[in-house]
C-alpha atoms as a PDB file:
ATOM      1  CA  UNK A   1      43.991  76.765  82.164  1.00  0.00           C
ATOM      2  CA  UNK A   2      44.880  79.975  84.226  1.00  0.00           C
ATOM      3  CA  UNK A   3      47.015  79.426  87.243  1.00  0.00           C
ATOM      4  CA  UNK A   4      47.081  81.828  90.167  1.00  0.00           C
ATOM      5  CA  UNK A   5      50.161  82.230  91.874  1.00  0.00           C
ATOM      6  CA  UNK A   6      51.200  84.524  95.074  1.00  0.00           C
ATOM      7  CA  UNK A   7      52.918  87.214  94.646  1.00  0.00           C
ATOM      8  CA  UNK A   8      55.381  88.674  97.358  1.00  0.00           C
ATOM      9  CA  UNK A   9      54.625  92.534  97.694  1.00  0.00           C
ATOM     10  CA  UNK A  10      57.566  94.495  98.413  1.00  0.00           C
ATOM     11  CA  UNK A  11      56.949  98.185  99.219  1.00  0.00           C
ATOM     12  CA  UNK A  12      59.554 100.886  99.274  1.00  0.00           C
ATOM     13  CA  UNK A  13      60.974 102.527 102.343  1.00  0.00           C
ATOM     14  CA  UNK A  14      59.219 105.459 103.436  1.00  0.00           C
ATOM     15  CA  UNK A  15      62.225 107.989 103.288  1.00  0.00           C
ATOM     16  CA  UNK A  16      63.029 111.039 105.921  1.00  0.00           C
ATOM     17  CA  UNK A  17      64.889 113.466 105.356  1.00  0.00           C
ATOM     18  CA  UNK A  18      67.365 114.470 107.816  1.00  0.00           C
ATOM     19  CA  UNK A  19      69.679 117.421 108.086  1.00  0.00           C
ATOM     20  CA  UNK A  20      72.819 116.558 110.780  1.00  0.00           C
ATOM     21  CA  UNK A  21      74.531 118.580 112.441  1.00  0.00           C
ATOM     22  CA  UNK A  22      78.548 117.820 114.056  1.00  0.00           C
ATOM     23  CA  UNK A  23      79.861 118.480 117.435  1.00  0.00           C
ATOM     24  CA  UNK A  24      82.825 120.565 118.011  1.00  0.00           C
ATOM     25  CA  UNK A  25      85.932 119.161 116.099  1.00  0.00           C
ATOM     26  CA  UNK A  26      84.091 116.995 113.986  1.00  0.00           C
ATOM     27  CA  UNK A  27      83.418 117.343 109.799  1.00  0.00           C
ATOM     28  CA  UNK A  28      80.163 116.394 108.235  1.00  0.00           C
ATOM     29  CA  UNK A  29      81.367 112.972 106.546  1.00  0.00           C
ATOM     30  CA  UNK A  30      82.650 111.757 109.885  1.00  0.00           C
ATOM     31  CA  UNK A  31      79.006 112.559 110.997  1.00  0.00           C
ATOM     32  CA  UNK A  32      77.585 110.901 108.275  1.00  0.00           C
ATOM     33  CA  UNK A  33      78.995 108.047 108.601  1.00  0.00           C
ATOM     34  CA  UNK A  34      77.711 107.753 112.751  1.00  0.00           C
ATOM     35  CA  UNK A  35      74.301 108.220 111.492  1.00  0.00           C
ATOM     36  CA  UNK A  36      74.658 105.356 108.698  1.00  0.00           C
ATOM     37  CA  UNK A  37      74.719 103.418 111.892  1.00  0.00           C
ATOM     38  CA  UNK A  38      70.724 104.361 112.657  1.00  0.00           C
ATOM     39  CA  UNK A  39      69.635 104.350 108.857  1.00  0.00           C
ATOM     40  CA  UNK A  40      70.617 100.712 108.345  1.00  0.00           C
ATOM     41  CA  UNK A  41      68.706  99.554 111.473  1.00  0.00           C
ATOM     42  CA  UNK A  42      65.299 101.977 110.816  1.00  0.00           C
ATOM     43  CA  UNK A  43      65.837 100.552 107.299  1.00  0.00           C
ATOM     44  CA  UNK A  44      65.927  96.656 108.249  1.00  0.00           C
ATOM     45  CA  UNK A  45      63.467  97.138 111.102  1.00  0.00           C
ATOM     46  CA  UNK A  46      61.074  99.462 109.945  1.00  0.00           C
ATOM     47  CA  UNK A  47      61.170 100.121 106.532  1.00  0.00           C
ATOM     48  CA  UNK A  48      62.319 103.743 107.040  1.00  0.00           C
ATOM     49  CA  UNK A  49      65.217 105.465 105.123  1.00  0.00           C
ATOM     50  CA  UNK A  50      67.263 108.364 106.399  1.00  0.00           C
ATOM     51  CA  UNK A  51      68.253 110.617 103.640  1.00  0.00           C
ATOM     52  CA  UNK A  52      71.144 112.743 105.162  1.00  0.00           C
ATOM     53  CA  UNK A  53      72.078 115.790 105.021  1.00  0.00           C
ATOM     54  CA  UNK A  54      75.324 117.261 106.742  1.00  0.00           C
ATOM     55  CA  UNK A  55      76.682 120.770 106.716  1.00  0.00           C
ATOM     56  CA  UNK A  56      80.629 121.111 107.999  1.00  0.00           C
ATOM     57  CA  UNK A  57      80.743 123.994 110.430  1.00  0.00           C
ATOM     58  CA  UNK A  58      83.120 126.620 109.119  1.00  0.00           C
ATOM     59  CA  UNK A  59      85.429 127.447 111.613  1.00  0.00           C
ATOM     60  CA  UNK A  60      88.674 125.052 111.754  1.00  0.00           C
ATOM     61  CA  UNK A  61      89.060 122.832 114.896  1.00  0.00           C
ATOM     62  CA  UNK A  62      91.878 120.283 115.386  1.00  0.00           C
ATOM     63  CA  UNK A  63      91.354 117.961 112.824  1.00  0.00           C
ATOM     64  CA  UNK A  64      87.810 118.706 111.899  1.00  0.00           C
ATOM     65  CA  UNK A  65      85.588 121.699 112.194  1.00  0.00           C
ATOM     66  CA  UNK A  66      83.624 123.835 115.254  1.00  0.00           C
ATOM     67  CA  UNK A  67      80.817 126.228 114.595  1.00  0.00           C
ATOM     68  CA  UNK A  68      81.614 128.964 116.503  1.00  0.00           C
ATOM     69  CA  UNK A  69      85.137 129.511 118.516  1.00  0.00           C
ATOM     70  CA  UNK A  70      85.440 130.791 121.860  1.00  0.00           C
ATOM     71  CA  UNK A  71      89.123 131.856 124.093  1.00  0.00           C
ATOM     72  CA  UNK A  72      90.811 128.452 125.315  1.00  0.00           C
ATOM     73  CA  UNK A  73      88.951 127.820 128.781  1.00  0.00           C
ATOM     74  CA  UNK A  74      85.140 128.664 127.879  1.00  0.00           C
ATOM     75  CA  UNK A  75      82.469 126.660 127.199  1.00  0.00           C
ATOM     76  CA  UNK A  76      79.418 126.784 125.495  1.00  0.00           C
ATOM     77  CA  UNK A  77      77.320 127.101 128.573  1.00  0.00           C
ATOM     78  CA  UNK A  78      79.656 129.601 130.236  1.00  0.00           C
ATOM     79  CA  UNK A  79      80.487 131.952 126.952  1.00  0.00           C
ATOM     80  CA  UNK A  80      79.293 135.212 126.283  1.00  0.00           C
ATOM     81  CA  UNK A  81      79.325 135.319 122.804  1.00  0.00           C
ATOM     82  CA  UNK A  82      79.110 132.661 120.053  1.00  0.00           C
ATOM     83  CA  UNK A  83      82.079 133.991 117.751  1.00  0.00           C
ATOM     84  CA  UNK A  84      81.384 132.843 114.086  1.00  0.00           C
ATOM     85  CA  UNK A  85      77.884 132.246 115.018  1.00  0.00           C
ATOM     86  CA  UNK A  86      76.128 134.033 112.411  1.00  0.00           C
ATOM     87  CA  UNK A  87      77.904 132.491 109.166  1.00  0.00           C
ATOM     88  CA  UNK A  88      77.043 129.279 111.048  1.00  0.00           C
ATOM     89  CA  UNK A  89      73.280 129.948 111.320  1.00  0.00           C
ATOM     90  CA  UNK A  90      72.632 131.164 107.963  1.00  0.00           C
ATOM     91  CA  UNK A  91      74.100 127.959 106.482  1.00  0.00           C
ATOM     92  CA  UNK A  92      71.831 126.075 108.864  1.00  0.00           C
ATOM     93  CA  UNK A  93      68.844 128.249 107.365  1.00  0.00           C
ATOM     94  CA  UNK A  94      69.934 128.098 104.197  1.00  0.00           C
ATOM     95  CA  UNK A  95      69.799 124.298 103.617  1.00  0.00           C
ATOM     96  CA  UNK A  96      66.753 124.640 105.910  1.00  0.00           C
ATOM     97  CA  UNK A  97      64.862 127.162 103.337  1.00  0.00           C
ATOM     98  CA  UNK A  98      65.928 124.737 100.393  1.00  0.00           C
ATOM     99  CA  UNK A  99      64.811 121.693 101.878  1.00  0.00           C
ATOM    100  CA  UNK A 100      61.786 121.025 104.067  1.00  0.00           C
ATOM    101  CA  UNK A 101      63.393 118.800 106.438  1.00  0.00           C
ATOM    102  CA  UNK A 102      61.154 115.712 108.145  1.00  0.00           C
ATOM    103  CA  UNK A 103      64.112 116.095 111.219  1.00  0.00           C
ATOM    104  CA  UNK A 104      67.220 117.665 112.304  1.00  0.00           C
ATOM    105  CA  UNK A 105      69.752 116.070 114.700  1.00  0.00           C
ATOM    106  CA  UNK A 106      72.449 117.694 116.325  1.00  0.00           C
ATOM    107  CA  UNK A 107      75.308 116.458 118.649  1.00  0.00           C
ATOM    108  CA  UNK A 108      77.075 118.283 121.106  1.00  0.00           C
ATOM    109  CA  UNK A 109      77.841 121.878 119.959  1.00  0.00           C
ATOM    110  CA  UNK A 110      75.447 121.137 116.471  1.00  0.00           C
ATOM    111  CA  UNK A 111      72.803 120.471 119.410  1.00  0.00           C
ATOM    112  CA  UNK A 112      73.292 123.516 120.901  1.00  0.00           C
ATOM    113  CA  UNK A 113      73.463 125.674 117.451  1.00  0.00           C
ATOM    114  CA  UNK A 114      70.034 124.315 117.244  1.00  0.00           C
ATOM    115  CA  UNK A 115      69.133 125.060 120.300  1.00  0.00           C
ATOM    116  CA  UNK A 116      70.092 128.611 120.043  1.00  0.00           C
ATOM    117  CA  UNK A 117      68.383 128.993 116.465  1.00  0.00           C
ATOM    118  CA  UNK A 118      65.081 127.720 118.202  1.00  0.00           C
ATOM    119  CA  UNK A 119      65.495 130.195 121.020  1.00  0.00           C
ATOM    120  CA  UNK A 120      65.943 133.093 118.644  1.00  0.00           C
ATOM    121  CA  UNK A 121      62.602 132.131 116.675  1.00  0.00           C
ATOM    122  CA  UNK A 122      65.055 131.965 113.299  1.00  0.00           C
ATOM    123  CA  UNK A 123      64.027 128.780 111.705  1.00  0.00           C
ATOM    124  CA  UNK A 124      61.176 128.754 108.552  1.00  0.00           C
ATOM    125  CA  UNK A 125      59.612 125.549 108.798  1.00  0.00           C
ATOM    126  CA  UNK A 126      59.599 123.284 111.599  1.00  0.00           C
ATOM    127  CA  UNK A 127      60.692 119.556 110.708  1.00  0.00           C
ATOM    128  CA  UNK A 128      57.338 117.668 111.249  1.00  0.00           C
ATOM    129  CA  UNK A 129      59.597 114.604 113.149  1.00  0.00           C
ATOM    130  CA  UNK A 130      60.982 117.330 115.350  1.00  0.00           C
ATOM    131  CA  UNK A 131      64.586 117.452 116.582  1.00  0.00           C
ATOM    132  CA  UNK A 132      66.968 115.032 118.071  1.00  0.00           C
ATOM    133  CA  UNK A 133      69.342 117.060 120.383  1.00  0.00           C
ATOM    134  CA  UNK A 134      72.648 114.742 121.261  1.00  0.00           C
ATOM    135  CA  UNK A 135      74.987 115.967 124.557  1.00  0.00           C
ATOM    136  CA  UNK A 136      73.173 119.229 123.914  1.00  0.00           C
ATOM    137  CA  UNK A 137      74.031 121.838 126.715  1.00  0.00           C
ATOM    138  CA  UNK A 138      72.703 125.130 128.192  1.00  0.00           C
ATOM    139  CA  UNK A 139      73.627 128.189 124.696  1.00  0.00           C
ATOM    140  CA  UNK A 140      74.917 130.671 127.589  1.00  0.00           C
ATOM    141  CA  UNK A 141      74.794 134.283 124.886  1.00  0.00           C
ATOM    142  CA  UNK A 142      70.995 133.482 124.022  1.00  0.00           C
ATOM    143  CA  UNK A 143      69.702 132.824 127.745  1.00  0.00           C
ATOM    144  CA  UNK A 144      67.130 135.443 127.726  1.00  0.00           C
ATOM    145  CA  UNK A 145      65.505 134.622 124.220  1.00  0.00           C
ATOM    146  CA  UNK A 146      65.727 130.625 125.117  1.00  0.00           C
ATOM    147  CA  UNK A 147      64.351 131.372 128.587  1.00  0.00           C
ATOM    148  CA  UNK A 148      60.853 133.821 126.985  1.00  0.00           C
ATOM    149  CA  UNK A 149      60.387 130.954 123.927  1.00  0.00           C
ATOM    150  CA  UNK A 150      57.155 130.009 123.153  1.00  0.00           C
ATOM    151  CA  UNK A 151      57.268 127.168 121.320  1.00  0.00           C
ATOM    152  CA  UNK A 152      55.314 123.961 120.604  1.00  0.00           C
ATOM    153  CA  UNK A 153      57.593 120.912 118.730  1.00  0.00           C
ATOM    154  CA  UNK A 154      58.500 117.577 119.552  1.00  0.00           C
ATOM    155  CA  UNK A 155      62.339 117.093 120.979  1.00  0.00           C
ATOM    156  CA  UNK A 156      64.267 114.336 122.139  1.00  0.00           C
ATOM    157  CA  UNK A 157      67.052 115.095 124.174  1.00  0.00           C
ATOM    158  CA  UNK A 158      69.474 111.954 124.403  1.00  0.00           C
ATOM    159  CA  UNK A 159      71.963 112.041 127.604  1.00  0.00           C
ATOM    160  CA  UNK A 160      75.097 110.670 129.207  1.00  0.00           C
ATOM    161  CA  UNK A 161      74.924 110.063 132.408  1.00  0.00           C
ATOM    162  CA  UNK A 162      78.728 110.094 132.505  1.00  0.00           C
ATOM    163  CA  UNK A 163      78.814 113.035 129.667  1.00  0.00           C
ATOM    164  CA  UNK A 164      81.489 115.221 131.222  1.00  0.00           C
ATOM    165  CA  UNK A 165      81.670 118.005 127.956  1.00  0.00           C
ATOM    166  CA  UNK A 166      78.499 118.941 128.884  1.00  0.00           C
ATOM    167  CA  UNK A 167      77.187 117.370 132.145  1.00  0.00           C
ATOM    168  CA  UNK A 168      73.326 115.747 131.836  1.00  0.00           C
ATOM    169  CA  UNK A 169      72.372 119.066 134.315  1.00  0.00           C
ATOM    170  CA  UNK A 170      73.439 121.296 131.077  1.00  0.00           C
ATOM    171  CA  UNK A 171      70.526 118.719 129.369  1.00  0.00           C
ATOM    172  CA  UNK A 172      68.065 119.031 132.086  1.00  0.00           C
ATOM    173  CA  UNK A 173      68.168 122.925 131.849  1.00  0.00           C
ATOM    174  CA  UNK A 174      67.511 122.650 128.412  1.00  0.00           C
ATOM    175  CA  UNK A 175      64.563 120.692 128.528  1.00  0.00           C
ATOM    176  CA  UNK A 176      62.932 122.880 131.314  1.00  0.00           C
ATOM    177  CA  UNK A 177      63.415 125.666 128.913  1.00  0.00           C
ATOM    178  CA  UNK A 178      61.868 124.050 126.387  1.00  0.00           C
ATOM    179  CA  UNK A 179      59.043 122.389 128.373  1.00  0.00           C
ATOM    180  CA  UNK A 180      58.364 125.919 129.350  1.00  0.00           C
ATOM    181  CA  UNK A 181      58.037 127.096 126.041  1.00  0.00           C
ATOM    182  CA  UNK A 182      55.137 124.426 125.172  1.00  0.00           C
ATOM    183  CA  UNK A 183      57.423 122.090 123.631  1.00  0.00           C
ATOM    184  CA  UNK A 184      56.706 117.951 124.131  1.00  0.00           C
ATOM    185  CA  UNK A 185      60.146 116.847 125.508  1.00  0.00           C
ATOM    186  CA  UNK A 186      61.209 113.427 125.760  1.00  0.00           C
ATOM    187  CA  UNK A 187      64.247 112.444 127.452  1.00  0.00           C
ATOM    188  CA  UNK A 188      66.534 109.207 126.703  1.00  0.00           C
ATOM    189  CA  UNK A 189      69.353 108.529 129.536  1.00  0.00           C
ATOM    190  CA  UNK A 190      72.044 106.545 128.911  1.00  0.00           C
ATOM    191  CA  UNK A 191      74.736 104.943 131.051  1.00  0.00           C
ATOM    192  CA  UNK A 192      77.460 106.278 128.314  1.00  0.00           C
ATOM    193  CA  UNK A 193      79.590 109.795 127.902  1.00  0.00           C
ATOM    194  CA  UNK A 194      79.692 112.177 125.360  1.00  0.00           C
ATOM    195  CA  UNK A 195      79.223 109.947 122.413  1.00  0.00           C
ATOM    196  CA  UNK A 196      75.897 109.286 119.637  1.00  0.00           C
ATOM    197  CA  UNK A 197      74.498 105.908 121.046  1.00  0.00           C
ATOM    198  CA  UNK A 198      75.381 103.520 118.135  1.00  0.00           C
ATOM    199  CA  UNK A 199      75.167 100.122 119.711  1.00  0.00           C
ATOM    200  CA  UNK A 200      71.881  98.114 118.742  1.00  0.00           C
ATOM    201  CA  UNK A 201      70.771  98.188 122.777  1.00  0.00           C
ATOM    202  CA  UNK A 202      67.828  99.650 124.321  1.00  0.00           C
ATOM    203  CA  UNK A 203      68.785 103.187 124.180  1.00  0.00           C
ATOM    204  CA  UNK A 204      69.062 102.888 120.519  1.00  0.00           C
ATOM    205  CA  UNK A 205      66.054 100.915 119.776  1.00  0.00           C
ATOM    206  CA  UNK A 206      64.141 103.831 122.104  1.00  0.00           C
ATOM    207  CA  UNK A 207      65.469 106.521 119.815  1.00  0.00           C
ATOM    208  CA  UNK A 208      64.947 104.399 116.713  1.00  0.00           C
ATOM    209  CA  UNK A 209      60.902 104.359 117.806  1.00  0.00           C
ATOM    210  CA  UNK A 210      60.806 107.694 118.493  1.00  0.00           C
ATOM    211  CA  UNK A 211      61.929 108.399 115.142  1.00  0.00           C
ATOM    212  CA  UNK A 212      58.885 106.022 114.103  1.00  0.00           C
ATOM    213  CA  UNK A 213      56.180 107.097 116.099  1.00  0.00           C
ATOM    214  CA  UNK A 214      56.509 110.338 115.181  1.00  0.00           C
ATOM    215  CA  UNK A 215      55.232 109.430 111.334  1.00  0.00           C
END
């Protein structure tokens, strides 16, 4: 006599793919290995795998690597010129052109290279998730071409309300810039510094459903 049993379904993970992007000083493993941190939880919370994707900026910083340099003093938000800015860019294009990214996050100085390559129109295919932009502050040399945009994508712009590399006003001139530009910002404040939130707390789990609402 047949027998009917129930069977457990198990589906597979629906996977994103996600190019990263390093702050100043950092190298794309040591990146990597921050953002393992958020693909384990969207994996055991929400069936959603991160495939990642890091680039290591080319100019030599410390003991990692920065994506521009600039004279001892400056800062992002006060430089006039990105030096090493183009090599940078293209190999952000370049993996962007080979891959059709779902979403790109960037901390610190990687947030602002983004930044900047949104504000000079450079990038071929939007990620459908949008962008993540980490400590991101004001890209001082592209001003004029951030402050005309006209753009309409999805950004969340994580900030430390004790960030003092690049103060949460460098954050909140961002995201008027790209409010203005038609963009759908959504801001996530933290009681933290400079840092990629990594503890499984609020501000995490709000950035974790971001990620999944935007699917």
């Amino acid at each position: 006599m047949a027998t009917s049993s129930q069977e457990e379904v198990t589906s597979s993970p629906e996977t994103l793919r996600v190019l990263i992007l390093h702050g100043s000083g950092g190298t794309a493993d040591g990146f990597t290995d921050t953002m393992e941190i958020w693909r384990t939880a969207l994996t055991e919370s929400n069936s959603i795998d991160l495939e990642l994707t890091a680039i290591q900026a080319p100019a030599p910083k410390g003991d990692g690597y920065a994506w521009w340099s600039m004279p001892d003093g400056v800062r992002s938000f006060t430089a006039e010129r990105y030096d090493g800015f183009e090599e940078s860019a293209s190999a952000v294009l370049k993996a962007m052109q080979e891959c059709d990214f779902d979403l790109v996050v960037g901390h610190s100085q990687g947030a602002i290279l983004t930044t900047a390559l949104l504000a000079l129109n450079k990038i071929p295919r939007h990620p459908p998730r949008g962008y993540i932009l980490n400590g991101v502050a004001w890209p001082n040399p592209y001003t004029k071409e951030l402050e005309s945009l006209q753009l309409q994508e999805s950004v969340l712009m994580i900030v430390g309300a004790t960030d003092e590399m690049n103060p949460p006003k460098q954050a909140m001139r961002v995201k008027s810039a790209l409010q203005q530009a038609g963009c759908l910002v959504t801001v996530v404040n933290h009681s933290g510094g400079h840092s990629v939130p990594v503890d499984m707390n609020e501000t995490l789990e709000t950035i974790l459903q971001w990620i999944v609402g935007k699917g």
